[in-house]
PDB file of N, CA and C in Angstrom:
ATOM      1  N   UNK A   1       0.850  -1.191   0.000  1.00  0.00           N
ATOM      2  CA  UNK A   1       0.000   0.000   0.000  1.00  0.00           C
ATOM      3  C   UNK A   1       0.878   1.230   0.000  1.00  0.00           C
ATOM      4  N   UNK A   2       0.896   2.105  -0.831  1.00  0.00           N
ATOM      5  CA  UNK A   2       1.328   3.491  -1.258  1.00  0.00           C
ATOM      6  C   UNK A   2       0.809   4.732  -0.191  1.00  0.00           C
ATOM      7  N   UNK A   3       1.205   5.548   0.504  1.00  0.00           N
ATOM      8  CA  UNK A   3       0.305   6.730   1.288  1.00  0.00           C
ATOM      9  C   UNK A   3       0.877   7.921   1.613  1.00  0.00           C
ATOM     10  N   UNK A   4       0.161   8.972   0.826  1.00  0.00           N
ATOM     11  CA  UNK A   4       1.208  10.487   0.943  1.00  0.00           C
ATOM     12  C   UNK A   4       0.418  10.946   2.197  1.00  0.00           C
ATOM     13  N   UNK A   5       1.137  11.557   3.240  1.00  0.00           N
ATOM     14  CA  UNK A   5       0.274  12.295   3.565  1.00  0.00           C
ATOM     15  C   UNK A   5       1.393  13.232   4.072  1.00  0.00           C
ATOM     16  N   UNK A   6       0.628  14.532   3.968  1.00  0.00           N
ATOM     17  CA  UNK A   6       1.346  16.124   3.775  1.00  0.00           C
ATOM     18  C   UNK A   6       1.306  16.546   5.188  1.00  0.00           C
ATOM     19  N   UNK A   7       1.889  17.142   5.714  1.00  0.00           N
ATOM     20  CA  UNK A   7       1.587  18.225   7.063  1.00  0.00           C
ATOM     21  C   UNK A   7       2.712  18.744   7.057  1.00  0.00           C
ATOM     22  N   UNK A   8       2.502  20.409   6.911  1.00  0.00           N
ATOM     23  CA  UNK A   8       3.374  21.393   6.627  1.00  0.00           C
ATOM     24  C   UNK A   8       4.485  21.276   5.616  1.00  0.00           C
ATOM     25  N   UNK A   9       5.985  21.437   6.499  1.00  0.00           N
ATOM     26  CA  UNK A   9       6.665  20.881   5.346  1.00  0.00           C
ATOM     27  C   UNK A   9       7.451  19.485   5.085  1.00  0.00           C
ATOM     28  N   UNK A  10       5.917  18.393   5.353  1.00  0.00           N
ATOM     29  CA  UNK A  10       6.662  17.461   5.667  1.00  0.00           C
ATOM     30  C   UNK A  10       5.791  16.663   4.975  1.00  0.00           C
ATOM     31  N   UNK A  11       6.365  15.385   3.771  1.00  0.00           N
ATOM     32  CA  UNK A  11       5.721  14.660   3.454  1.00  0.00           C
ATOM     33  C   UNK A  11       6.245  13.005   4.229  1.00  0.00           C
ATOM     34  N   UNK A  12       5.115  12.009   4.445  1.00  0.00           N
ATOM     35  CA  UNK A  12       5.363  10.939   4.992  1.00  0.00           C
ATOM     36  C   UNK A  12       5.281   9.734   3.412  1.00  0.00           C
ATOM     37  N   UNK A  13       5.831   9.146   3.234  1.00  0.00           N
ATOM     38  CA  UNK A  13       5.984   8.506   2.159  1.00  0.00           C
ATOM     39  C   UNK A  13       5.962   6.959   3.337  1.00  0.00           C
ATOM     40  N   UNK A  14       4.656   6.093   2.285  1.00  0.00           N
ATOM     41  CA  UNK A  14       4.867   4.801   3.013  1.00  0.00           C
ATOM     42  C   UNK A  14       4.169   3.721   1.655  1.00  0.00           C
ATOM     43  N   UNK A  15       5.062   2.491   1.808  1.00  0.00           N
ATOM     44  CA  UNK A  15       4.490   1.769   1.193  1.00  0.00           C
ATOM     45  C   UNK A  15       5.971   1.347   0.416  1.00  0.00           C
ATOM     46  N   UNK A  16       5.650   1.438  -1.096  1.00  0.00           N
ATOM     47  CA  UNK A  16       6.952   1.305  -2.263  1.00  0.00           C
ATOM     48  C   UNK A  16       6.824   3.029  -2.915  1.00  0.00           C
ATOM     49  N   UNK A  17       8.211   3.339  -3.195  1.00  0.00           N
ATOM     50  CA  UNK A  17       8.406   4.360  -4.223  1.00  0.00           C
ATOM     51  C   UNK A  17       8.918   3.946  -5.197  1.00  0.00           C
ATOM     52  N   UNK A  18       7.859   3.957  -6.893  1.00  0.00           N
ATOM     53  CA  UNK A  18       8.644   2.823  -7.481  1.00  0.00           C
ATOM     54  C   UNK A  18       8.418   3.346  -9.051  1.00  0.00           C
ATOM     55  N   UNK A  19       8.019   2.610 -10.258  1.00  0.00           N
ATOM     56  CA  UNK A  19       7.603   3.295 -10.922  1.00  0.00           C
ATOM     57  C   UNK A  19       6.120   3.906 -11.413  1.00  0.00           C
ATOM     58  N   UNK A  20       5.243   2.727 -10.605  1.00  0.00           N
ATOM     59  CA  UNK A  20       3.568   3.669 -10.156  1.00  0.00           C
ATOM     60  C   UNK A  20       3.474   4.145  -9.606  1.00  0.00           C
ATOM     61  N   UNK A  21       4.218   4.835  -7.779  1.00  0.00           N
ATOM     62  CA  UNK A  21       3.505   5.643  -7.521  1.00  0.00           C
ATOM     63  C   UNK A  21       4.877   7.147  -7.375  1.00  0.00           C
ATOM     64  N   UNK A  22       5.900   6.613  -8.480  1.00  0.00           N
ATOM     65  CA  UNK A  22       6.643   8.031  -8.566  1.00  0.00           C
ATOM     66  C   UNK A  22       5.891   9.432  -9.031  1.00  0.00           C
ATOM     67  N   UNK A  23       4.867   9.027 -10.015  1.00  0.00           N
ATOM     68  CA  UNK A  23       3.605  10.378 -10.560  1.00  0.00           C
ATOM     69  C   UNK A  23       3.332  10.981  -9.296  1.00  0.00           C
ATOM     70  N   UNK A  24       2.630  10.209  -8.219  1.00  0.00           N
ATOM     71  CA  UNK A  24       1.899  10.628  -7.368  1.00  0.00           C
ATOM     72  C   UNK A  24       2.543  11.489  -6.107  1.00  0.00           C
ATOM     73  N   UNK A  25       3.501  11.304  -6.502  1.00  0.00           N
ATOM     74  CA  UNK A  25       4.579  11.651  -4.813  1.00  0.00           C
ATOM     75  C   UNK A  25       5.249  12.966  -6.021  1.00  0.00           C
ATOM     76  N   UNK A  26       5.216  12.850  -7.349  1.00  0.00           N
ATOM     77  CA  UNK A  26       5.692  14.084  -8.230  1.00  0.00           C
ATOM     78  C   UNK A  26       4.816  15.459  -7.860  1.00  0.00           C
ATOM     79  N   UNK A  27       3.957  14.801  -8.322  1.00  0.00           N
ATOM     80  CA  UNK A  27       2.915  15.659  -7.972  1.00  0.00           C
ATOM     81  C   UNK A  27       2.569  16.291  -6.588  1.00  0.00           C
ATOM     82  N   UNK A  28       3.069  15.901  -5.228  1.00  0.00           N
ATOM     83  CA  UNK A  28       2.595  16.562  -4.418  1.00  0.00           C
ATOM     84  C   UNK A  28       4.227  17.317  -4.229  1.00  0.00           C
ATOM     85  N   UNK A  29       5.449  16.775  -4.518  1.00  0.00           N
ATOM     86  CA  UNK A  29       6.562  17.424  -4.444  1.00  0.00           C
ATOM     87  C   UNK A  29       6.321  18.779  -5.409  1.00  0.00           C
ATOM     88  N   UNK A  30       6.062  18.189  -6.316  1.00  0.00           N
ATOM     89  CA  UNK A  30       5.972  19.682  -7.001  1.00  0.00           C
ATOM     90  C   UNK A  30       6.188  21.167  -6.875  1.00  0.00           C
ATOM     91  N   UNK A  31       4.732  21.227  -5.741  1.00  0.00           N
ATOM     92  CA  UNK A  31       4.030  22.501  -5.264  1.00  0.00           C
ATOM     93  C   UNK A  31       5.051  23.248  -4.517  1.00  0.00           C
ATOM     94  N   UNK A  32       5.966  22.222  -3.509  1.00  0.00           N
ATOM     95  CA  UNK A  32       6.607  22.401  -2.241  1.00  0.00           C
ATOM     96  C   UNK A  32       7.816  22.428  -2.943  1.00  0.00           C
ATOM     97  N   UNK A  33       8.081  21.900  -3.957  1.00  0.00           N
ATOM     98  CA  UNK A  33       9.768  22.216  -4.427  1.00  0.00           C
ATOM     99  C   UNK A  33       9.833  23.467  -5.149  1.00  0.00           C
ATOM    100  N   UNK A  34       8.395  23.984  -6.071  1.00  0.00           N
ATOM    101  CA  UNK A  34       8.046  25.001  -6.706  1.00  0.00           C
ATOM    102  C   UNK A  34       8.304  26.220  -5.771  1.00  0.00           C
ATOM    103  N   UNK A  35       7.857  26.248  -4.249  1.00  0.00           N
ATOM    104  CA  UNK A  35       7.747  27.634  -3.518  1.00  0.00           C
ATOM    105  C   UNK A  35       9.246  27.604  -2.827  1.00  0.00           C
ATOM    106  N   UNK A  36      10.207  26.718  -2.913  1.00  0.00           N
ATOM    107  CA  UNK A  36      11.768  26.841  -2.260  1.00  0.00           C
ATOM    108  C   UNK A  36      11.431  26.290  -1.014  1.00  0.00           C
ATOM    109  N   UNK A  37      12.562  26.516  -0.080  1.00  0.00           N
ATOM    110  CA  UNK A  37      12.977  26.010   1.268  1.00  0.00           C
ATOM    111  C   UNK A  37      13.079  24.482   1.506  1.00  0.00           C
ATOM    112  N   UNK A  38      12.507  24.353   2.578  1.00  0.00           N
ATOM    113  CA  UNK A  38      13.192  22.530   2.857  1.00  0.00           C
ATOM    114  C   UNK A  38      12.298  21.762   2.647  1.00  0.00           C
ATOM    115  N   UNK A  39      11.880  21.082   2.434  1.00  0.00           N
ATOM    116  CA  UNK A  39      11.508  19.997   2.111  1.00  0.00           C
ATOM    117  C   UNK A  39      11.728  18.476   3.230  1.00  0.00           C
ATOM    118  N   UNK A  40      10.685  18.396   3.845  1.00  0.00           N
ATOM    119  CA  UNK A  40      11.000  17.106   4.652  1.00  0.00           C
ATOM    120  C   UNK A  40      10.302  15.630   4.344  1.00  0.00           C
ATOM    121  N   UNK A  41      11.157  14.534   3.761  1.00  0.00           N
ATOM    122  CA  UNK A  41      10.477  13.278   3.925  1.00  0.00           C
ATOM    123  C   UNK A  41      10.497  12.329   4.821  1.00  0.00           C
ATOM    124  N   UNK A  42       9.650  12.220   5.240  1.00  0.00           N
ATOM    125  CA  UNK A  42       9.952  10.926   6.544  1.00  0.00           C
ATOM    126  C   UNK A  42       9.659   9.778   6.121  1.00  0.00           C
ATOM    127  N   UNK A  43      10.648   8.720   5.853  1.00  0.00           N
ATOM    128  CA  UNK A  43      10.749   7.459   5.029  1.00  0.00           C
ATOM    129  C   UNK A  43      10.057   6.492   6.203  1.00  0.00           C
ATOM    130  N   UNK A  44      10.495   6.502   6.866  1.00  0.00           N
ATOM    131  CA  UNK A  44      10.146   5.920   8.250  1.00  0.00           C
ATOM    132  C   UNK A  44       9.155   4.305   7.830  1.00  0.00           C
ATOM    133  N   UNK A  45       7.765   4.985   6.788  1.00  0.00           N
ATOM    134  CA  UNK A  45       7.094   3.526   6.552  1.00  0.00           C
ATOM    135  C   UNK A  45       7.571   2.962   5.413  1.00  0.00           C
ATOM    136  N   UNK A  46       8.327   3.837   4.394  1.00  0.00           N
ATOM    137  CA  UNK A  46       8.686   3.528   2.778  1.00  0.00           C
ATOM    138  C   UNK A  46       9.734   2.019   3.189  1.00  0.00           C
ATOM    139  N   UNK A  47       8.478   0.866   2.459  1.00  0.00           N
ATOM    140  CA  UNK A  47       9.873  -0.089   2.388  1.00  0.00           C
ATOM    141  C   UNK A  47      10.462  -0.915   1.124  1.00  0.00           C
ATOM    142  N   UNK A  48      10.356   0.051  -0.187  1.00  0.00           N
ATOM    143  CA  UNK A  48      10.585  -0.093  -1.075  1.00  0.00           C
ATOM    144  C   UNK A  48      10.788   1.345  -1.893  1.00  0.00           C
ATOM    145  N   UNK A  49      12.538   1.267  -2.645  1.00  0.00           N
ATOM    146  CA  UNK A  49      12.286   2.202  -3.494  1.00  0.00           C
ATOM    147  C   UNK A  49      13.102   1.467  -4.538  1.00  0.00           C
ATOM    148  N   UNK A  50      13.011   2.176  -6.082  1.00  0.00           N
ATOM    149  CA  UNK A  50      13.900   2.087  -7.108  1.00  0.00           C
ATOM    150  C   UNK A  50      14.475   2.400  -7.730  1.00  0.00           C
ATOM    151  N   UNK A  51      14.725   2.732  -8.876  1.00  0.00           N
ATOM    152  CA  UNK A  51      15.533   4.290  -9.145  1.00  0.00           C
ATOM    153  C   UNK A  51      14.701   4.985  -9.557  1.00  0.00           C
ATOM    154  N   UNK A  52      13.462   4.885 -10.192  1.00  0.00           N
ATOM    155  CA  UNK A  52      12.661   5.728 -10.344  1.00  0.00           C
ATOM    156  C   UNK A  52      12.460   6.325  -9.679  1.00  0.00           C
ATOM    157  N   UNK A  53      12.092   5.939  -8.307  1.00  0.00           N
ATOM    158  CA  UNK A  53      12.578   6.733  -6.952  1.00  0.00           C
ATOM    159  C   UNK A  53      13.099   7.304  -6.295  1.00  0.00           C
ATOM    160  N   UNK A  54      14.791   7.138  -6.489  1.00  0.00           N
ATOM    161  CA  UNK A  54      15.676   7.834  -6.123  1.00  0.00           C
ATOM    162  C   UNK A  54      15.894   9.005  -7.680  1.00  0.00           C
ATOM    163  N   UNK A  55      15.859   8.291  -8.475  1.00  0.00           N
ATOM    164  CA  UNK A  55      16.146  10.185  -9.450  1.00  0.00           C
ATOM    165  C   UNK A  55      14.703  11.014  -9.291  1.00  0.00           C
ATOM    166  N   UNK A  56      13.725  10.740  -8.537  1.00  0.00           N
ATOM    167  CA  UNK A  56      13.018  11.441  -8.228  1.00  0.00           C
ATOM    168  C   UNK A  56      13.437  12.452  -6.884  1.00  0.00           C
ATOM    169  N   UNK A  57      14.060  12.144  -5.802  1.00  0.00           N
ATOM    170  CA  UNK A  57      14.650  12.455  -4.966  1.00  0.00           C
ATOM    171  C   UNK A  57      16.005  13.423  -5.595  1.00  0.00           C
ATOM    172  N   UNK A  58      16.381  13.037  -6.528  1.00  0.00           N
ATOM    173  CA  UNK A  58      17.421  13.485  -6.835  1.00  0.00           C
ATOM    174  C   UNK A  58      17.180  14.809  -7.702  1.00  0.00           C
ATOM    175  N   UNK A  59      15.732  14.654  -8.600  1.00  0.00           N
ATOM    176  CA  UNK A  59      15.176  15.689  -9.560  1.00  0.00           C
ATOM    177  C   UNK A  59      15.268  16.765  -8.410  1.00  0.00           C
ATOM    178  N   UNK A  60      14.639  15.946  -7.037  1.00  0.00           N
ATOM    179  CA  UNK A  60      13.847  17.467  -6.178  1.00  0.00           C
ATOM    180  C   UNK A  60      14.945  18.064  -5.206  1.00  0.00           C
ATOM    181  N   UNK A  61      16.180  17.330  -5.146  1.00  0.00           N
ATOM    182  CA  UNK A  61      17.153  17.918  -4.451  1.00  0.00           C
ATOM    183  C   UNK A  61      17.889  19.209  -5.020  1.00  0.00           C
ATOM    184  N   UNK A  62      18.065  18.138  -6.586  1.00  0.00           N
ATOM    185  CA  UNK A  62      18.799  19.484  -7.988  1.00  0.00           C
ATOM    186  C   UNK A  62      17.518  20.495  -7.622  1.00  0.00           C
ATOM    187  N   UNK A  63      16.216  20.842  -7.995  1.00  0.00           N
ATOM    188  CA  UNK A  63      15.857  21.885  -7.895  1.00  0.00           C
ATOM    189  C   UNK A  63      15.692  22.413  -7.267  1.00  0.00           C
ATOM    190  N   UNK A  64      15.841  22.005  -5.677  1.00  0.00           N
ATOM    191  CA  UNK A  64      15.863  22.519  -4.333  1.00  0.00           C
ATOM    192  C   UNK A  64      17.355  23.294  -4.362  1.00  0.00           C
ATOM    193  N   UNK A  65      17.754  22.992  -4.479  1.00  0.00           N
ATOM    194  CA  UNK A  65      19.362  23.514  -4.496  1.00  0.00           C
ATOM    195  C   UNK A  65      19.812  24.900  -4.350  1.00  0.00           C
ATOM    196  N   UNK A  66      20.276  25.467  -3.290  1.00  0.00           N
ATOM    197  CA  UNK A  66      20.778  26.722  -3.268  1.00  0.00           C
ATOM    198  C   UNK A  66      19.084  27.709  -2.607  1.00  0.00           C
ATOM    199  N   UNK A  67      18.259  26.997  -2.883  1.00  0.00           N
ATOM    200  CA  UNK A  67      16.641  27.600  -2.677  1.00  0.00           C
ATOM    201  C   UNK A  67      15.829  26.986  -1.506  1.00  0.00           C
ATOM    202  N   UNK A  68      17.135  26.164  -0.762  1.00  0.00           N
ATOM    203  CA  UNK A  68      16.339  25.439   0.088  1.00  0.00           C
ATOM    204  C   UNK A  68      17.092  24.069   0.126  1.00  0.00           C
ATOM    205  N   UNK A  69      16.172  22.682   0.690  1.00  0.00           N
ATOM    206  CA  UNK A  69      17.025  21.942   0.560  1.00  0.00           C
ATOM    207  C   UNK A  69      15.974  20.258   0.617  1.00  0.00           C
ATOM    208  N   UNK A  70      16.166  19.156   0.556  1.00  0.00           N
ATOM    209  CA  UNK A  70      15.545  18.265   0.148  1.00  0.00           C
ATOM    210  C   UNK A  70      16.021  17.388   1.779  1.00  0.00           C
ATOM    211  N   UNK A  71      15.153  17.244   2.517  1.00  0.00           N
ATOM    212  CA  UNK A  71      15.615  16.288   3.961  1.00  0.00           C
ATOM    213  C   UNK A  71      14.836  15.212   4.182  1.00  0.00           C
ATOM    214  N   UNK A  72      15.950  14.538   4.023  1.00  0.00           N
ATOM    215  CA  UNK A  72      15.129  12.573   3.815  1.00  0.00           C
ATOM    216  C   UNK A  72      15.547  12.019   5.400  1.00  0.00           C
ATOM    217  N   UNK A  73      14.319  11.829   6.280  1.00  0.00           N
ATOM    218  CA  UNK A  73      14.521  11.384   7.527  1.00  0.00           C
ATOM    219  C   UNK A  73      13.939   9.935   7.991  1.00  0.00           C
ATOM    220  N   UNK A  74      14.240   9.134   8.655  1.00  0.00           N
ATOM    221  CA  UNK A  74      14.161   8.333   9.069  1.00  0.00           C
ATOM    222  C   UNK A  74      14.148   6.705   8.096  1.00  0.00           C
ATOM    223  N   UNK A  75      15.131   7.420   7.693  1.00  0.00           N
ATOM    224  CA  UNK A  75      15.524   6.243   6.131  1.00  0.00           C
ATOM    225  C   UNK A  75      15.837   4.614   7.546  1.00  0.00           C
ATOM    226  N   UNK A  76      14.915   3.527   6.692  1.00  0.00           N
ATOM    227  CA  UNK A  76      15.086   2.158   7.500  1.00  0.00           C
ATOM    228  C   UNK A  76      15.443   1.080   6.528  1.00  0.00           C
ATOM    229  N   UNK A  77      15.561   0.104   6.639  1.00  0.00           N
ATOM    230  CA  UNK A  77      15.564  -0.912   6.360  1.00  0.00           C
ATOM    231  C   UNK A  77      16.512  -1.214   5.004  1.00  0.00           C
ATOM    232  N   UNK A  78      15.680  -1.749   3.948  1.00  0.00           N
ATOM    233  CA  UNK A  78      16.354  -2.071   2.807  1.00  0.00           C
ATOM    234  C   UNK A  78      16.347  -0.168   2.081  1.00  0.00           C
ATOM    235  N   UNK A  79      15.176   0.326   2.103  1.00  0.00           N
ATOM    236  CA  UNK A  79      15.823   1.796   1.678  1.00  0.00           C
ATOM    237  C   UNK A  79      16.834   2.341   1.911  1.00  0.00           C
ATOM    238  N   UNK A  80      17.385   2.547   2.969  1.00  0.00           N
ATOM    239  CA  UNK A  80      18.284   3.158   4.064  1.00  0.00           C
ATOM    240  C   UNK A  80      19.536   2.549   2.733  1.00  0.00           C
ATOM    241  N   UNK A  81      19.551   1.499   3.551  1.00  0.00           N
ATOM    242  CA  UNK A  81      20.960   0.396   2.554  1.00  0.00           C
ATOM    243  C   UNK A  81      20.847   0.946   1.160  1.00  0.00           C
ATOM    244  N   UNK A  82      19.655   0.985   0.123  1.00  0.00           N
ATOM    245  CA  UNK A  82      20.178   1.729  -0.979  1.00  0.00           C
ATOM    246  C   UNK A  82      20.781   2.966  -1.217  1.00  0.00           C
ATOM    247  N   UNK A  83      20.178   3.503  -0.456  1.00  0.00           N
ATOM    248  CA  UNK A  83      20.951   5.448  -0.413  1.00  0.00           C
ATOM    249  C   UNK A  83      21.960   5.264   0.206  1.00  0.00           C
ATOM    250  N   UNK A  84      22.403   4.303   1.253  1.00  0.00           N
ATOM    251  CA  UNK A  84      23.728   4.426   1.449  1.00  0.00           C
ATOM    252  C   UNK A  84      24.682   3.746   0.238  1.00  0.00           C
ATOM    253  N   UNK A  85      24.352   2.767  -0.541  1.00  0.00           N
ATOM    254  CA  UNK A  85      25.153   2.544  -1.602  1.00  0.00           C
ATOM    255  C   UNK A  85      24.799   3.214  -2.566  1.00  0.00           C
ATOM    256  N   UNK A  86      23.953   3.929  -3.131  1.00  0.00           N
ATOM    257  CA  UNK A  86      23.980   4.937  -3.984  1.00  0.00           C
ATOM    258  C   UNK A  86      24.214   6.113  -3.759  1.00  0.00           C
ATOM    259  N   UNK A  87      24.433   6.886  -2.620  1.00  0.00           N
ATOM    260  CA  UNK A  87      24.649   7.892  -2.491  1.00  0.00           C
ATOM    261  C   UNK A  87      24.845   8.364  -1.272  1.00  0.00           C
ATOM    262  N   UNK A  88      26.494   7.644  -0.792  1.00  0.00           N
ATOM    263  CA  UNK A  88      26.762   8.025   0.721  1.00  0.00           C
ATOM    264  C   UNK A  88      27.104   9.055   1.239  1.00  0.00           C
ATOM    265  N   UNK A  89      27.085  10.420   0.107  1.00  0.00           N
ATOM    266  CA  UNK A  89      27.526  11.519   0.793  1.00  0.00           C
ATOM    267  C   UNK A  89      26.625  12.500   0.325  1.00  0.00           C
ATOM    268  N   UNK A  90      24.955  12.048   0.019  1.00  0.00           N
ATOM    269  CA  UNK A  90      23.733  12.769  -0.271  1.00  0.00           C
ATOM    270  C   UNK A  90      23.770  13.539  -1.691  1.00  0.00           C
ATOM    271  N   UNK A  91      23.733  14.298  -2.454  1.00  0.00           N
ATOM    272  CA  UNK A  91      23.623  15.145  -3.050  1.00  0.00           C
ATOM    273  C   UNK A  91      23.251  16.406  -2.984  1.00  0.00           C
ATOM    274  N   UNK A  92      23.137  17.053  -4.471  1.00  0.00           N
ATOM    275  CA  UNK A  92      23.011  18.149  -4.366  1.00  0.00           C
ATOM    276  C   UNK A  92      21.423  18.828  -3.710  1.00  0.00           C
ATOM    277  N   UNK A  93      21.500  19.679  -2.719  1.00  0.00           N
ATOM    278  CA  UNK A  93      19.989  19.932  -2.187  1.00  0.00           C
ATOM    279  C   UNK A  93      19.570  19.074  -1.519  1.00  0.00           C
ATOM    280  N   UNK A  94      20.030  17.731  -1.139  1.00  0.00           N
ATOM    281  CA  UNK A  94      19.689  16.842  -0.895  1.00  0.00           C
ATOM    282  C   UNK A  94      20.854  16.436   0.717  1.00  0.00           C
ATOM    283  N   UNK A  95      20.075  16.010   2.053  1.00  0.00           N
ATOM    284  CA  UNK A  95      20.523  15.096   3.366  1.00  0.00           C
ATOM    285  C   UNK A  95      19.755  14.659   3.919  1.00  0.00           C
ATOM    286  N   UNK A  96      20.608  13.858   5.001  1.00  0.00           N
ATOM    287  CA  UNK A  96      19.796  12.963   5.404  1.00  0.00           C
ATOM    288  C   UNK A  96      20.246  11.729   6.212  1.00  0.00           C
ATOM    289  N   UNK A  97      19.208  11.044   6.728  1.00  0.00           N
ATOM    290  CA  UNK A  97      20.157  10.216   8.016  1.00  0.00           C
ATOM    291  C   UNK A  97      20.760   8.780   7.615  1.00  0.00           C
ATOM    292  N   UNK A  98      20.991   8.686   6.796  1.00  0.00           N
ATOM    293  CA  UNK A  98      21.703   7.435   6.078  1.00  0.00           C
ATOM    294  C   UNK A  98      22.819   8.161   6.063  1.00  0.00           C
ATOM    295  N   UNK A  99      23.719   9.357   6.082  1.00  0.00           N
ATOM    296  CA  UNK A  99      24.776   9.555   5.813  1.00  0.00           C
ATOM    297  C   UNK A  99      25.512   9.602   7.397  1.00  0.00           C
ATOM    298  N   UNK A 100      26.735   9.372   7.016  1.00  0.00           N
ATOM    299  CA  UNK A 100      27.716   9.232   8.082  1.00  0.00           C
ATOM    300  C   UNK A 100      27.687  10.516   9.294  1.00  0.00           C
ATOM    301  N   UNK A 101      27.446  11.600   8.254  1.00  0.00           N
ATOM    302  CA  UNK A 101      27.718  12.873   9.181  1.00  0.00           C
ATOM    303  C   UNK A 101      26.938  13.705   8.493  1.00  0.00           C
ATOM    304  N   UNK A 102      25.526  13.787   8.701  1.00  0.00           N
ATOM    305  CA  UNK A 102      24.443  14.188   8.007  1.00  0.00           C
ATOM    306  C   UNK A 102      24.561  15.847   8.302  1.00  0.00           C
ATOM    307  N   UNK A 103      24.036  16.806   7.303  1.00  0.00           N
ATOM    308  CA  UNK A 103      24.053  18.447   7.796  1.00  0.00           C
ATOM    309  C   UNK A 103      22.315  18.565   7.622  1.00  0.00           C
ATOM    310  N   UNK A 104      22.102  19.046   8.444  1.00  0.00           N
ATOM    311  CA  UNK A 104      20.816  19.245   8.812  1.00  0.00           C
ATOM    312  C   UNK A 104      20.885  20.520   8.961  1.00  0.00           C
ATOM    313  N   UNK A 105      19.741  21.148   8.468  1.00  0.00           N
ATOM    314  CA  UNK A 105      19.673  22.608   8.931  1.00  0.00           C
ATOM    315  C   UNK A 105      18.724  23.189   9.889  1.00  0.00           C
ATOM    316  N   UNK A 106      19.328  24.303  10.393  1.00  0.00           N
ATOM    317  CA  UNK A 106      18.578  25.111  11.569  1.00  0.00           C
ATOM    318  C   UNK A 106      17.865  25.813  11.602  1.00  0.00           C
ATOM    319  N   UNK A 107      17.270  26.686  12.019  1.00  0.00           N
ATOM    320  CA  UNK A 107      16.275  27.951  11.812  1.00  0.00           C
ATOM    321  C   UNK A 107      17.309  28.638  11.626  1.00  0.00           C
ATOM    322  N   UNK A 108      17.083  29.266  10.932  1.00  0.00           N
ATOM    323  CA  UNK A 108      17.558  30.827  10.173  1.00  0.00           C
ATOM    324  C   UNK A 108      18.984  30.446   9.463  1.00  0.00           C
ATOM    325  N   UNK A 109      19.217  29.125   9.345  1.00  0.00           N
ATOM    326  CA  UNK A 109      20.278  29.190   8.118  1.00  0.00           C
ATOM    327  C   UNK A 109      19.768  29.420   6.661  1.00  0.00           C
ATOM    328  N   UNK A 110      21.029  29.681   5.954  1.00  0.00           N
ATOM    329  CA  UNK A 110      21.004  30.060   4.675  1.00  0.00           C
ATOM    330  C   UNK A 110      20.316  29.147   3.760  1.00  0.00           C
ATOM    331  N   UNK A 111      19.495  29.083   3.113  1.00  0.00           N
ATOM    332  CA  UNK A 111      19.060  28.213   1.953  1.00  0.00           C
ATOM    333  C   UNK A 111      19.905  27.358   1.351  1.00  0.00           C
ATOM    334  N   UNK A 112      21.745  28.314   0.703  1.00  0.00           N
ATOM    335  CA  UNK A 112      22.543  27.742   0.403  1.00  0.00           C
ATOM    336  C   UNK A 112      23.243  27.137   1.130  1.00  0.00           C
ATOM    337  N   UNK A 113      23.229  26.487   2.500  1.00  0.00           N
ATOM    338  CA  UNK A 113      24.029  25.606   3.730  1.00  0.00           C
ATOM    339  C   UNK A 113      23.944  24.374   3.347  1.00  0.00           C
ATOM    340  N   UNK A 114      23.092  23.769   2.672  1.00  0.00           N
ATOM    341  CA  UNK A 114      23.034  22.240   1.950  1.00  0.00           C
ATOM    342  C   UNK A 114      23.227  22.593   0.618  1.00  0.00           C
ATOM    343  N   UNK A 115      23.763  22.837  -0.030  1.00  0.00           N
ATOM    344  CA  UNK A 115      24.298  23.233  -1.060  1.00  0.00           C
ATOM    345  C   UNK A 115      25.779  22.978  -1.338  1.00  0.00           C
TER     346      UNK A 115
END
C-alpha cells in the first residue's frame, strides 16, 4: 500500500516508491519544491524504493538547491541500505540520516548551507 500524507513541510511517504507511484509523490513534491525552502520526507514507513525513486529524490534535491534543501529522515531498512550505496555523501539539495555525518539545517540558516 502506497500513502502520501502532507503536514506542513513534511511529506510521509509509506508503502513502495517505485515506478507507479513516482507520478503521485511528483505531484505533491511539485508545489513544495516550486515555492523553495526545505523539504522534509519521513521514510520511516517507505519499504521499497527504485531508481525511479531515487532520481526522483534526486530531480527534487537538484531543484531545491541553493533555494532550500531536500531532507530525507528516518531512512530504515532495505531503503536506508540503498541510499547508502547509492549515495553516501547525499547530493546536491539533498541530506539525510543514512549519511555518516548528516548536515541538517537550523532555523535561520542560509538556503545555500546544503548546497
Amino acid at each position: 500500500m502506497f500513502e502520501v500524507v502532507e503536514h506542513a513541510p513534511t511529506i510521509r511517504l509509506a508503502g513502495e516508491l517505485d515506478l507507479a507511484s513516482v507520478p503521485v509523490v511528483a505531484d505533491v513534491l511539485q508545489g513544495l519544491v516550486g515555492a523553495g525552502g526545505y523539504v522534509t520526507l519521513d521514510l520511516e514507513r517507505l519499504t521499497f524504493c527504485d531508481s525511479t525513486g531515487i532520481a526522483l529524490l534526486l530531480r527534487a534535491g537538484r531543484a531545491l538547491n541553493g533555494r532550500g534543501g531536500l531532507i530525507l529522515r528516518h531512512c530504515r531498512g532495505e531503503v536506508r541500505r540503498l541510499l547508502q550505496l547509492s549515495l553516501p555523501d547525499g547530493a546536491p539539495g539533498m541530506t539525510g540520516d543514512w549519511i555518516e555525518e548528516p548536515r541538517f539545517p537550523r532555523p535561520g540558516d542560509d538556503a545555500a548551507d546544503l548546497a
